[in-house]
C-alpha atoms as a PDB file:
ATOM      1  CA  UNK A   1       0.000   0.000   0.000  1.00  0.00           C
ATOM      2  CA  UNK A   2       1.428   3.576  -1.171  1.00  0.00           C
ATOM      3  CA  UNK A   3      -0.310   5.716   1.479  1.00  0.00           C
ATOM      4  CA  UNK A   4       0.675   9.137   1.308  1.00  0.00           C
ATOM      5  CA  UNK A   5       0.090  12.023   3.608  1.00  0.00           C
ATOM      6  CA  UNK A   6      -0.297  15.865   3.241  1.00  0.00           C
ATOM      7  CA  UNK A   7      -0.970  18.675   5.186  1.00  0.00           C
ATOM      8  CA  UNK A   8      -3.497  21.563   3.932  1.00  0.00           C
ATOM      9  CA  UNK A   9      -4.536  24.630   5.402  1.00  0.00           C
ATOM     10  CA  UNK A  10      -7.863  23.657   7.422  1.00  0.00           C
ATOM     11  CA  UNK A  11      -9.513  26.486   5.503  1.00  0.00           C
ATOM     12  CA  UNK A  12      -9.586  24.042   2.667  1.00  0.00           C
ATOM     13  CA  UNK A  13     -10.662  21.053   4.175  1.00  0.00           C
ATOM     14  CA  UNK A  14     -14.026  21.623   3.082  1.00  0.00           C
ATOM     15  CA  UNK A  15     -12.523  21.337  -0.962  1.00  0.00           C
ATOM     16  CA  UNK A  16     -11.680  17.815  -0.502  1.00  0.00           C
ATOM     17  CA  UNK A  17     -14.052  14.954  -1.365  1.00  0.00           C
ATOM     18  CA  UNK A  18     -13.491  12.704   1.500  1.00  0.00           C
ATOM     19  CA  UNK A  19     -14.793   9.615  -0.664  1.00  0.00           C
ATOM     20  CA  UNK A  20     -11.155   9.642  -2.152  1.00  0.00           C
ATOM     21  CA  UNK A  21      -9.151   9.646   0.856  1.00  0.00           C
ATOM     22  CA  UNK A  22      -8.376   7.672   4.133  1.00  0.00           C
ATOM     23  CA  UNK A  23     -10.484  10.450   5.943  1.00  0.00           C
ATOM     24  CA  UNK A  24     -14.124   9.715   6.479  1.00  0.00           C
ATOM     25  CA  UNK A  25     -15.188  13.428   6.980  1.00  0.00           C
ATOM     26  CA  UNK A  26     -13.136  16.866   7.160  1.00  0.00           C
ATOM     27  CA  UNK A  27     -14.595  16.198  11.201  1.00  0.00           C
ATOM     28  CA  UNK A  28     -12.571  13.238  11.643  1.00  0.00           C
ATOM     29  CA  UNK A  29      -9.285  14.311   9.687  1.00  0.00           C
ATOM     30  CA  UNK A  30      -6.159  14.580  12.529  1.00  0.00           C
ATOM     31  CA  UNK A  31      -6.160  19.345  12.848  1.00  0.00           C
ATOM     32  CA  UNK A  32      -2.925  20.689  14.137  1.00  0.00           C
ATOM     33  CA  UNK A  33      -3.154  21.870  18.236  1.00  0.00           C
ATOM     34  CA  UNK A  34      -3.936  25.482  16.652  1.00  0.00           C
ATOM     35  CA  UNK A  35      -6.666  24.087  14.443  1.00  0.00           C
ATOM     36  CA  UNK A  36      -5.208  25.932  11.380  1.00  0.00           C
ATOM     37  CA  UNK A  37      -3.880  22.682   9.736  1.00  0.00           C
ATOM     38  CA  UNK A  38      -5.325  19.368   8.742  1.00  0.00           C
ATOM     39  CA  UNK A  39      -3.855  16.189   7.681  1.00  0.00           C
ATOM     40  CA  UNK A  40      -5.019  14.202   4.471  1.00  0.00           C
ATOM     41  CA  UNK A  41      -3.858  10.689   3.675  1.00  0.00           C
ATOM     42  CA  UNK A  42      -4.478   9.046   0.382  1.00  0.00           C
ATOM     43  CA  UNK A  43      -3.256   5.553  -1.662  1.00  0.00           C
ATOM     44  CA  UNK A  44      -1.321   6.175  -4.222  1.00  0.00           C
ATOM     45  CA  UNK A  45      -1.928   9.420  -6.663  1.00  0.00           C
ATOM     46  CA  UNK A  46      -3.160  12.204  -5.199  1.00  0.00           C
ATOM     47  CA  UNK A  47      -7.423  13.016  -5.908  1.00  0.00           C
ATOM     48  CA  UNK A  48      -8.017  15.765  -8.201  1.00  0.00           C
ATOM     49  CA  UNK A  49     -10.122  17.185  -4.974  1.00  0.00           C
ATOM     50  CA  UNK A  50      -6.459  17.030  -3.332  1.00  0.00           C
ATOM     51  CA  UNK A  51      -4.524  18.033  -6.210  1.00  0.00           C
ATOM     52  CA  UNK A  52      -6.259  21.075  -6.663  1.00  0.00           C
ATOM     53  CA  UNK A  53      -5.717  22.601  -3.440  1.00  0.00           C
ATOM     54  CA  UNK A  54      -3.750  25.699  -2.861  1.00  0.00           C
ATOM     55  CA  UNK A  55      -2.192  25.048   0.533  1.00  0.00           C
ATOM     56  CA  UNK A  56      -0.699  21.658   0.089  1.00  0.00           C
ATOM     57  CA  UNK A  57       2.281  20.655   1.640  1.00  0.00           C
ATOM     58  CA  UNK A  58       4.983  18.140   0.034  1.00  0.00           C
ATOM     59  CA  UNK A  59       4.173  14.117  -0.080  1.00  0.00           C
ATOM     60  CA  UNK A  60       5.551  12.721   2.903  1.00  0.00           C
ATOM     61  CA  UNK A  61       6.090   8.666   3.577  1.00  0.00           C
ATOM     62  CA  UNK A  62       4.366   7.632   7.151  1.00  0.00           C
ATOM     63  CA  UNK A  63       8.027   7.707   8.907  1.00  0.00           C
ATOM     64  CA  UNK A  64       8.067  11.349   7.809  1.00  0.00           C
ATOM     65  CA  UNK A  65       4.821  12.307   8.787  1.00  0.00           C
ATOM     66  CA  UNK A  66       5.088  10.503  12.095  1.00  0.00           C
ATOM     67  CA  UNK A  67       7.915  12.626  12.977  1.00  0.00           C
ATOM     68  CA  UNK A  68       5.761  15.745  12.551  1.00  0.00           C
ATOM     69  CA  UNK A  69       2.453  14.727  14.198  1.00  0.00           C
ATOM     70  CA  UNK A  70       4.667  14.069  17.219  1.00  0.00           C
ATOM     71  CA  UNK A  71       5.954  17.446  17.355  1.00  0.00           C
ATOM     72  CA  UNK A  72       4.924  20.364  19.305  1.00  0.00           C
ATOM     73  CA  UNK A  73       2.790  21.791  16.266  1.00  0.00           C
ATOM     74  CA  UNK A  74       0.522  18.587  16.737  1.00  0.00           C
ATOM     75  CA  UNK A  75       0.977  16.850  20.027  1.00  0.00           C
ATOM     76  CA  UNK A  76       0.732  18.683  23.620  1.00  0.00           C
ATOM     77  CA  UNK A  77       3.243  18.239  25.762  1.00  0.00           C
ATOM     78  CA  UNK A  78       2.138  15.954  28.723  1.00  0.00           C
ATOM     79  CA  UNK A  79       1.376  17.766  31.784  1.00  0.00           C
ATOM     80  CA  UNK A  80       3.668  17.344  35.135  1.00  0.00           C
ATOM     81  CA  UNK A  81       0.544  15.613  37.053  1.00  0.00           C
ATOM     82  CA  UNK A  82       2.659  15.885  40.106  1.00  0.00           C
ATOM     83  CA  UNK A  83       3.434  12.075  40.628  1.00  0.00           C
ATOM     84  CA  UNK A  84       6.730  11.058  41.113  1.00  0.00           C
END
């Protein structure tokens, strides 16, 4: 399986027809902490609905994009609960 993932402005998620990608629903699509970015994944070549987006970000391979989703841009930091 050649699953790709992107990241679009979330001002755009609303241009992408969710029947061609992993997503079910621009609801359910992984945002960015600040809500301003969205992740798309796809198989193979991109949708038209995805290549016609403005705000696209390169292809990148799921070691690639699992480096970014854990940074700070897309995961909190855990909180100090105290415990030791």
């Amino acid at each position: 399986m050649d699953k790709k993932n992107i990241i679009i402005s979330s001002s755009e998620a609303g241009s992408v027809d969710y029947s061609q990608i992993l997503e079910d629903s621009e609801k359910t699509a992984r945002k960015s902490l600040s809500g301003g970015l969205t992740l798309i994944r796809y198989v193979g070549l991109a949708p038209e609905s995805v290549v016609n987006l403005k705000t696209k970000s390169e292809e990148y391979d799921n070691d690639q994009i699992l480096s970014i989703l854990s940074g700070e841009d897309w995961t909190a930091p855990e909180e100090d609960d105290g415990m030791i």
